[in-house]
C-alpha atoms as a PDB file:
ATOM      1  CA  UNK A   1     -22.034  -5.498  -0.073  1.00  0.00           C
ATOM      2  CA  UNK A   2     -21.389  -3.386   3.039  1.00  0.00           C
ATOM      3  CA  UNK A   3     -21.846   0.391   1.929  1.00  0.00           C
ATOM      4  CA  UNK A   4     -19.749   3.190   4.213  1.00  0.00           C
ATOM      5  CA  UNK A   5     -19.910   7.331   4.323  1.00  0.00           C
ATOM      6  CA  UNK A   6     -16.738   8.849   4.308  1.00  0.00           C
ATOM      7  CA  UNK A   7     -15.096  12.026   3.518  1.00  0.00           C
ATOM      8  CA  UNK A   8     -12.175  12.459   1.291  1.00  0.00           C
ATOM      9  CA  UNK A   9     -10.614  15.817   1.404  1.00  0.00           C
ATOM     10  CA  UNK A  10      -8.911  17.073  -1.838  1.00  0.00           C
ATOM     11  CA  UNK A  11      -7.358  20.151  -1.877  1.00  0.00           C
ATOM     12  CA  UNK A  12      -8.776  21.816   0.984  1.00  0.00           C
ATOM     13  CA  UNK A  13     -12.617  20.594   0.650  1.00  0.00           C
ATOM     14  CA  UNK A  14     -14.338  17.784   1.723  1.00  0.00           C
ATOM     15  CA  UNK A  15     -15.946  15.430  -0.343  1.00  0.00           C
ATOM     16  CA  UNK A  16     -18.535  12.974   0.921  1.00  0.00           C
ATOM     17  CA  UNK A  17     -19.086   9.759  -0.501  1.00  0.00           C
ATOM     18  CA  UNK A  18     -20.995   6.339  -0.251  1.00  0.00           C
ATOM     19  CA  UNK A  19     -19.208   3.675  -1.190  1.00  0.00           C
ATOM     20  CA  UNK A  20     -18.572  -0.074  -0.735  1.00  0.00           C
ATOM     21  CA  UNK A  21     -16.632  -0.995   1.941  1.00  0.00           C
ATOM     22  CA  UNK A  22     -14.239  -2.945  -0.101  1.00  0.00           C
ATOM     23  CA  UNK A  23     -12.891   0.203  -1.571  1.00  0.00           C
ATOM     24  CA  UNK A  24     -12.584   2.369   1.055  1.00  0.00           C
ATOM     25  CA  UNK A  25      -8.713   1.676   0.921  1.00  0.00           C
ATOM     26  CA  UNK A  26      -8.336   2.345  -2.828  1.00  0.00           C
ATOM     27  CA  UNK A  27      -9.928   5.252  -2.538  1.00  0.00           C
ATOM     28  CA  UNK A  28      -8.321   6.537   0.234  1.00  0.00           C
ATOM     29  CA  UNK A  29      -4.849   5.828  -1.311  1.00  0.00           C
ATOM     30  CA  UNK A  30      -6.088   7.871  -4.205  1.00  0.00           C
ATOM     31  CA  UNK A  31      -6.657  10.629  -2.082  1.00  0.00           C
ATOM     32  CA  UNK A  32      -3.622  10.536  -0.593  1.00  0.00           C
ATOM     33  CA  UNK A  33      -1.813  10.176  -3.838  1.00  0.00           C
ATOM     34  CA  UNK A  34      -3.359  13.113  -4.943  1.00  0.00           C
ATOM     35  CA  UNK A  35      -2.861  15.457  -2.535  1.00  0.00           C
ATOM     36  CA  UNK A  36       1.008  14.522  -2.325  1.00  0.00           C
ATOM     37  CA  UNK A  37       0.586  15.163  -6.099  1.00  0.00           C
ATOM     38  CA  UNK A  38      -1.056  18.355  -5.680  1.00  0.00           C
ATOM     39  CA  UNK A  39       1.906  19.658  -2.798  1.00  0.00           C
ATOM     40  CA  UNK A  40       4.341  18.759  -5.133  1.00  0.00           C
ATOM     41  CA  UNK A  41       2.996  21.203  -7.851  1.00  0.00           C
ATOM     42  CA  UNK A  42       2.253  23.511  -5.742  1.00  0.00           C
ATOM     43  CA  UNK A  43       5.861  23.786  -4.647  1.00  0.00           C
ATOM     44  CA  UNK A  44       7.497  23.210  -8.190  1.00  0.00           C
ATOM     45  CA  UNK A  45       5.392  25.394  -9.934  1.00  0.00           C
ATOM     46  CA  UNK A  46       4.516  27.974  -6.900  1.00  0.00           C
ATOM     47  CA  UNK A  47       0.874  28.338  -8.118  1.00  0.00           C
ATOM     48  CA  UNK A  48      -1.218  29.190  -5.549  1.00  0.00           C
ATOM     49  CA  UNK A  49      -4.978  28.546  -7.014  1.00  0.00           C
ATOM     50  CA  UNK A  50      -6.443  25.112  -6.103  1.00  0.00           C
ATOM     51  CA  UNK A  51      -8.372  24.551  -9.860  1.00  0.00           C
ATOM     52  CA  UNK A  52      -5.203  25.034 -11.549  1.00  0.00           C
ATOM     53  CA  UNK A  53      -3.365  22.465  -9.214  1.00  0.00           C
ATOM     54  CA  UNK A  54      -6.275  19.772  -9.696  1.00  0.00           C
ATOM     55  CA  UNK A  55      -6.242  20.282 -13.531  1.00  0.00           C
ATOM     56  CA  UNK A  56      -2.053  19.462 -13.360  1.00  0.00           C
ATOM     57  CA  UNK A  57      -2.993  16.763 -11.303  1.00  0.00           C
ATOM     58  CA  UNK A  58      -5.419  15.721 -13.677  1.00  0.00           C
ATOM     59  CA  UNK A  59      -3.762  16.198 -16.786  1.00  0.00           C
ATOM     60  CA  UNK A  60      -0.796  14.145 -15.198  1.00  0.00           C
ATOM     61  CA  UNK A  61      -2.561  11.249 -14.134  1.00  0.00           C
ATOM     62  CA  UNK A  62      -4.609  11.318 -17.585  1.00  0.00           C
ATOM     63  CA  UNK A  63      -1.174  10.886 -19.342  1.00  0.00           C
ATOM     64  CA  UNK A  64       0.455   8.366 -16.743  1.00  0.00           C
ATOM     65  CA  UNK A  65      -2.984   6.007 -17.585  1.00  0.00           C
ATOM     66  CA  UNK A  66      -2.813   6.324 -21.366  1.00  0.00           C
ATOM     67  CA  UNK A  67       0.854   5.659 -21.451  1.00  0.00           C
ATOM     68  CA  UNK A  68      -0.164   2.786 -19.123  1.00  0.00           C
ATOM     69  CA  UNK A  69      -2.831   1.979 -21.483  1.00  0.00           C
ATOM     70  CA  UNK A  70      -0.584   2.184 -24.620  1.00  0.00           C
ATOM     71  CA  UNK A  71       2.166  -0.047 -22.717  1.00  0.00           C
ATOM     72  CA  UNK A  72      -0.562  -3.034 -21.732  1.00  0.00           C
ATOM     73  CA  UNK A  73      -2.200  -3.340 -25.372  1.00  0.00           C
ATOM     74  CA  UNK A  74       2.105  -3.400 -26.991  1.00  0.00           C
ATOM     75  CA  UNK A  75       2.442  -6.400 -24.007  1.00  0.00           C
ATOM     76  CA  UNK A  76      -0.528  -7.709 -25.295  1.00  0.00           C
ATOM     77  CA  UNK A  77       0.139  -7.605 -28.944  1.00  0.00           C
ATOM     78  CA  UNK A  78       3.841  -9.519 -27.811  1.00  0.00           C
ATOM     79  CA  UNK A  79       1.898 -12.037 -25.913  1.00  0.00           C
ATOM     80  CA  UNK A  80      -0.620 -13.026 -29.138  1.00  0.00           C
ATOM     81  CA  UNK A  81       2.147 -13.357 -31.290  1.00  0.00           C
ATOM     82  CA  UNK A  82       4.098 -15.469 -28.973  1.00  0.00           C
ATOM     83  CA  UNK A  83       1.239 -17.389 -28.727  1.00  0.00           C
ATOM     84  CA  UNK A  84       0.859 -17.551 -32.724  1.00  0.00           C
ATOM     85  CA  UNK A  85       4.464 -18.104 -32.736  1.00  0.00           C
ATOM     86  CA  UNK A  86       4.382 -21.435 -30.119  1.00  0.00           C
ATOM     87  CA  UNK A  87       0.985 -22.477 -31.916  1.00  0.00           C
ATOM     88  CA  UNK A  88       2.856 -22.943 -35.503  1.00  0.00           C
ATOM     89  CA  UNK A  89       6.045 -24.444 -33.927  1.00  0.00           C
ATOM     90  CA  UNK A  90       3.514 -26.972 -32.268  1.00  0.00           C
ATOM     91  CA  UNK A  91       1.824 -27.470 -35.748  1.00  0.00           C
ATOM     92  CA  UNK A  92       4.932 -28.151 -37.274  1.00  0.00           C
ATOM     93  CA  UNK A  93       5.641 -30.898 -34.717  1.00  0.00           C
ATOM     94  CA  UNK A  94       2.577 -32.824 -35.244  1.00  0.00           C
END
């Protein structure tokens, strides 16, 4: 596994990291998600301090992944008892 230095910059500062080459693209779509995330608070809410912008941005995207979280584990539950469901009809049949 190929490791590369790059930079992200977040809110106005640089942050250098070393990371495998295969997720240099995630990562840099992160970035770039969060710094469109952090203009758009910065503009709705007209705060000017960089902290309090990255804790929004944090405290959104903590609450967009647990309501992710919470959606995958009700899909999951459907699933199982679908597959409970098509596991007694099958019974039956035999």
């Amino acid at each position: 596994m190929e490791k590369l230095n790059i930079k992200i910059s977040l809110a106005n500062r640089l942050y250098p990291m070393n990371i495998a080459s295969s997720e240099e693209k995630t990562i840099r779509l992160s970035a770039f998600k969060i710094e469109k995330m952090l203009k758009v608070l910065k503009d709705k809410y007209s705060v000017k301090d960089d902290q309090d912008l990255l804790a929004m941005c944090a405290l959104q995207l903590c609450v967009k992944l647990e309501k992710s979280d919470v959606h995958r584990k009700e899909i999951e539950e459907k699933i199982i008892d679908s597959i409970f469901d098509i596991n007694e009809k099958i019974s039956d049949l035999v």
